[in-house]
C-alpha atoms as a PDB file:
ATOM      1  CA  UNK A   1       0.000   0.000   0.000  1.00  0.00           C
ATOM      2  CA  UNK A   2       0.940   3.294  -0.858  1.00  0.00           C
ATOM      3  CA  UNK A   3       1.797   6.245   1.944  1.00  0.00           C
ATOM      4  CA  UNK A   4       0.346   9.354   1.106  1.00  0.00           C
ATOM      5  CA  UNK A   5       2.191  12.625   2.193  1.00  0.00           C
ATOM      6  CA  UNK A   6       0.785  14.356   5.091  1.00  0.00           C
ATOM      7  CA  UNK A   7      -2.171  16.814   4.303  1.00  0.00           C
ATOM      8  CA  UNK A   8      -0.664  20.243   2.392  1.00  0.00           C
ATOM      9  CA  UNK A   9       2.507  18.902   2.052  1.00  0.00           C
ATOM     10  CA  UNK A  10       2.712  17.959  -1.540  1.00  0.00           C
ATOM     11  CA  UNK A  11       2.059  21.643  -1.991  1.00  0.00           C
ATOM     12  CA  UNK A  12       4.526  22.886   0.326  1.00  0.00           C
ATOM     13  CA  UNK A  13       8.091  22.595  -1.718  1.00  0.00           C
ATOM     14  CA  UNK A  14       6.734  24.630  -4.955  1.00  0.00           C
ATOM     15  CA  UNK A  15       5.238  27.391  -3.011  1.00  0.00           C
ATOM     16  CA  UNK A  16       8.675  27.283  -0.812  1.00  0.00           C
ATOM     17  CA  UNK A  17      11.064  27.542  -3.622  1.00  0.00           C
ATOM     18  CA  UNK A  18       8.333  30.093  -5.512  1.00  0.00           C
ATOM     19  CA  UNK A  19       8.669  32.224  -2.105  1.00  0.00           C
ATOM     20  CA  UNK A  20      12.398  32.564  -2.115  1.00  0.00           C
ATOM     21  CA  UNK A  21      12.402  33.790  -5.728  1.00  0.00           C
ATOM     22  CA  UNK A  22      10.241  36.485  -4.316  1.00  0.00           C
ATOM     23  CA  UNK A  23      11.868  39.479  -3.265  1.00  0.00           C
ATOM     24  CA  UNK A  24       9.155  41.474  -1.662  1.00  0.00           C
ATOM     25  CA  UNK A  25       6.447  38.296  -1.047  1.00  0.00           C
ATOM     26  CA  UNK A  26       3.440  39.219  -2.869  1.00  0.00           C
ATOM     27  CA  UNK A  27       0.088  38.991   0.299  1.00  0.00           C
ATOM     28  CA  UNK A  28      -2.620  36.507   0.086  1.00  0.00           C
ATOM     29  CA  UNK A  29      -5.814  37.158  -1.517  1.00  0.00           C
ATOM     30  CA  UNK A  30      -8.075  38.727   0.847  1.00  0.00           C
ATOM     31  CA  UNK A  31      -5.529  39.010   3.495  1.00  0.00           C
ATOM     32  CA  UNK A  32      -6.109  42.826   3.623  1.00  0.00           C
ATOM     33  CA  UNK A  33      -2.211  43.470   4.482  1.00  0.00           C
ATOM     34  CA  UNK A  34       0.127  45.166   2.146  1.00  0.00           C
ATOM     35  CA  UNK A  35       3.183  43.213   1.430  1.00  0.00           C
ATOM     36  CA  UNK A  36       5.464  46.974   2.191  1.00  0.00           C
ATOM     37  CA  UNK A  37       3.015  47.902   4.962  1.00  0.00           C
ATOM     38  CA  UNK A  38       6.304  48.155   7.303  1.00  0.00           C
ATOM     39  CA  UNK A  39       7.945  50.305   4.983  1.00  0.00           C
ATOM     40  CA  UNK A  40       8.310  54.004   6.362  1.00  0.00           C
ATOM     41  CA  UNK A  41      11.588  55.000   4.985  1.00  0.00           C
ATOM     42  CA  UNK A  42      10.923  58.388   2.843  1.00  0.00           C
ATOM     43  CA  UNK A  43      14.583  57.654   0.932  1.00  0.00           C
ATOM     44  CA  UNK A  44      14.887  56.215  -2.235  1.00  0.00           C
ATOM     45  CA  UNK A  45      15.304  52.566  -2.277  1.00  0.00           C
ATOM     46  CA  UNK A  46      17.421  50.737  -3.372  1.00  0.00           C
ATOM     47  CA  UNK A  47      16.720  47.096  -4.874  1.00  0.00           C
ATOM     48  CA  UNK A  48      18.965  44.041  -6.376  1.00  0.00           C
ATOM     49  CA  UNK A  49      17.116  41.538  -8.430  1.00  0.00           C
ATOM     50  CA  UNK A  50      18.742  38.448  -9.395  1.00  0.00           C
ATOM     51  CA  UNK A  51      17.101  37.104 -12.851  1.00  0.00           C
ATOM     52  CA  UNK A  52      13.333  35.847 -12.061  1.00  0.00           C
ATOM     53  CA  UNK A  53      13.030  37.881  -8.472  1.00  0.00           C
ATOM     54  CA  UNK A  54       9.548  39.462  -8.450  1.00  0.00           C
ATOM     55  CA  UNK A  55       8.728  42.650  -6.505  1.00  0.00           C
ATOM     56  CA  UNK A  56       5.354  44.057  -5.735  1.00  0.00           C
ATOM     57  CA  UNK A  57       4.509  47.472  -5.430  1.00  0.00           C
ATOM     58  CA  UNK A  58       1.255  48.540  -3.580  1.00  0.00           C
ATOM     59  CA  UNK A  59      -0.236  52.379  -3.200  1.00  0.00           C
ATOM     60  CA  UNK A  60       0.584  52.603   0.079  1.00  0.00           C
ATOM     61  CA  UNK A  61       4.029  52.086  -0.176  1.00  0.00           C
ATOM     62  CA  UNK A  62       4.286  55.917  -1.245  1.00  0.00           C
ATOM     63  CA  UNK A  63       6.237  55.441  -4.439  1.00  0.00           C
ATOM     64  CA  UNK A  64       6.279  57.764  -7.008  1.00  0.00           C
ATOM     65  CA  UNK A  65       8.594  56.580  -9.327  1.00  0.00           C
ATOM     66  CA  UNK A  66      10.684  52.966 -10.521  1.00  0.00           C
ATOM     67  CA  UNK A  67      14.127  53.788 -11.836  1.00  0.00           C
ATOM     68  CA  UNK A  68      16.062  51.170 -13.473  1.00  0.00           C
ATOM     69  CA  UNK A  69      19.424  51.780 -13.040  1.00  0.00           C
ATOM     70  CA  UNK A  70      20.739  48.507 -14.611  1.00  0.00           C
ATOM     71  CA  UNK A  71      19.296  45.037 -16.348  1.00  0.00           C
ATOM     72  CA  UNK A  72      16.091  44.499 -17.737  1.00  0.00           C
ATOM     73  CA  UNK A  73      12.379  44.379 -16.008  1.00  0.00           C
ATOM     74  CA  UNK A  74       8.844  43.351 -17.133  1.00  0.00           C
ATOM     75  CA  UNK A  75       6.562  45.942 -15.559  1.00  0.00           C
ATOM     76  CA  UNK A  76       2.317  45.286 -15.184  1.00  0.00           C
ATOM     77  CA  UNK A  77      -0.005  47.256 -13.079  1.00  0.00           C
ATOM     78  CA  UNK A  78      -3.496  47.122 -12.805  1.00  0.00           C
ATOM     79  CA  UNK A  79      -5.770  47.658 -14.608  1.00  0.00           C
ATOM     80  CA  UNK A  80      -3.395  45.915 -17.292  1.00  0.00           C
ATOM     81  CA  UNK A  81      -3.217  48.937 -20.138  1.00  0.00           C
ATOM     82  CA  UNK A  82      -0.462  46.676 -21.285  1.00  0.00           C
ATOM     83  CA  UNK A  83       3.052  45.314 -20.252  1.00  0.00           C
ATOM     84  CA  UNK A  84       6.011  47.578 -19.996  1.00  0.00           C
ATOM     85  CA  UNK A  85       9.747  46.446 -20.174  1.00  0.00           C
ATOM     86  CA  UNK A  86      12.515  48.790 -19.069  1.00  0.00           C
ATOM     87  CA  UNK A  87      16.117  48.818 -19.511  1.00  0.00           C
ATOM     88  CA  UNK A  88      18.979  50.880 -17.321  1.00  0.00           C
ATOM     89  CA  UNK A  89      17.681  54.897 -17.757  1.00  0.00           C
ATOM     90  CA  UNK A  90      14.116  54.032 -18.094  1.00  0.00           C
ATOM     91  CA  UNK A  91      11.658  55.222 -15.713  1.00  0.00           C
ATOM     92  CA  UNK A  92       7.883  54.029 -14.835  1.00  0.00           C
ATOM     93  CA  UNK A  93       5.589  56.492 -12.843  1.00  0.00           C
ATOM     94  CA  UNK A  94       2.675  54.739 -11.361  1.00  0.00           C
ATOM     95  CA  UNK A  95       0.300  57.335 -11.309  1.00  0.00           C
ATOM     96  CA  UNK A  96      -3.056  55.728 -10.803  1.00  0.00           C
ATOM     97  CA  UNK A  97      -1.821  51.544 -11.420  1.00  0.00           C
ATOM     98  CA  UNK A  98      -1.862  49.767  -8.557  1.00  0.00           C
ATOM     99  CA  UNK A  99      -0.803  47.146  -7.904  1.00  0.00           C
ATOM    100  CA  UNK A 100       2.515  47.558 -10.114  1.00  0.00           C
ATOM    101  CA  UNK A 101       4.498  44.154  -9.874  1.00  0.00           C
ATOM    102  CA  UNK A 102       7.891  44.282 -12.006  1.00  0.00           C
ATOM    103  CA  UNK A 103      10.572  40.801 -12.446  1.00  0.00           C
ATOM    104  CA  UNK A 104      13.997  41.035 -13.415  1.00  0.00           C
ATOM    105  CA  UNK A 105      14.035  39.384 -16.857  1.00  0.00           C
ATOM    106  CA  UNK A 106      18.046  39.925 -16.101  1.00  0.00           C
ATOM    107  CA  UNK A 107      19.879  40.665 -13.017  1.00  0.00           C
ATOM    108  CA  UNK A 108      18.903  44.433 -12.241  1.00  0.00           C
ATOM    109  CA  UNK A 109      19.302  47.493  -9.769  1.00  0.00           C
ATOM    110  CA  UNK A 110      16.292  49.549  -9.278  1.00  0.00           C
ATOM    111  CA  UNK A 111      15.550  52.695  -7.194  1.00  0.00           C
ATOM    112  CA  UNK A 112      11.985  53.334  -5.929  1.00  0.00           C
ATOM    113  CA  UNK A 113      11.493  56.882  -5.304  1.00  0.00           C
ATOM    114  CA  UNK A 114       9.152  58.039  -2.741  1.00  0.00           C
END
């Protein structure tokens, strides 16, 4: 007879390894807590994304603009008017898109303004 894996754990490895390719964990639907909620800093910020790293970016995190100073990102918001992708020099203001969630499609350096 076969032994079945305890309840949830089958699922557990792929959402582990998904969760440390996330830089900035995205929350759970309906959870009603931003992922940046901590984040109070009023500098710019400064972010290092290895190839596939996600980062999510939610109104209340304050930022005004996405800088990329280096690499490549794919850029959505929502409502989706349409993907972006930026390269070093390129610059996203959200404006009224929110959620904006960006990936490194190469390893990248991005500022978030605020």
């Amino acid at each position: 007879m076969k032994t079945l894996p305890a309840p949830g754990s089958s699922l557990r490895r792929p959402l582990d390894s998904m969760a440390a390719r996330v830089a900035h964990p995205l929350p759970a639907f309906g959870s009603g807590i931003s992922a940046a909620a901590n984040v109070t800093n009023a500098r710019p910020m400064s972010l290092q994304l290895a190839r596939g790293e996600v980062y999510r970016v939610d109104r209340s995190d304050g930022v005004r603009e996405i800088q990329v100073l280096d690499g490549v990102l794919w850029l959505t918001a929502t409502p989706a008017d349409g993907d972006l992708l930026l390269r070093a020099a390129d610059r996203f203001s959200p404006a009224a898109s929110w959620p904006i969630v960006f990936e490194a499609l190469k390893d990248a350096s991005v500022r978030l303004l605020r």
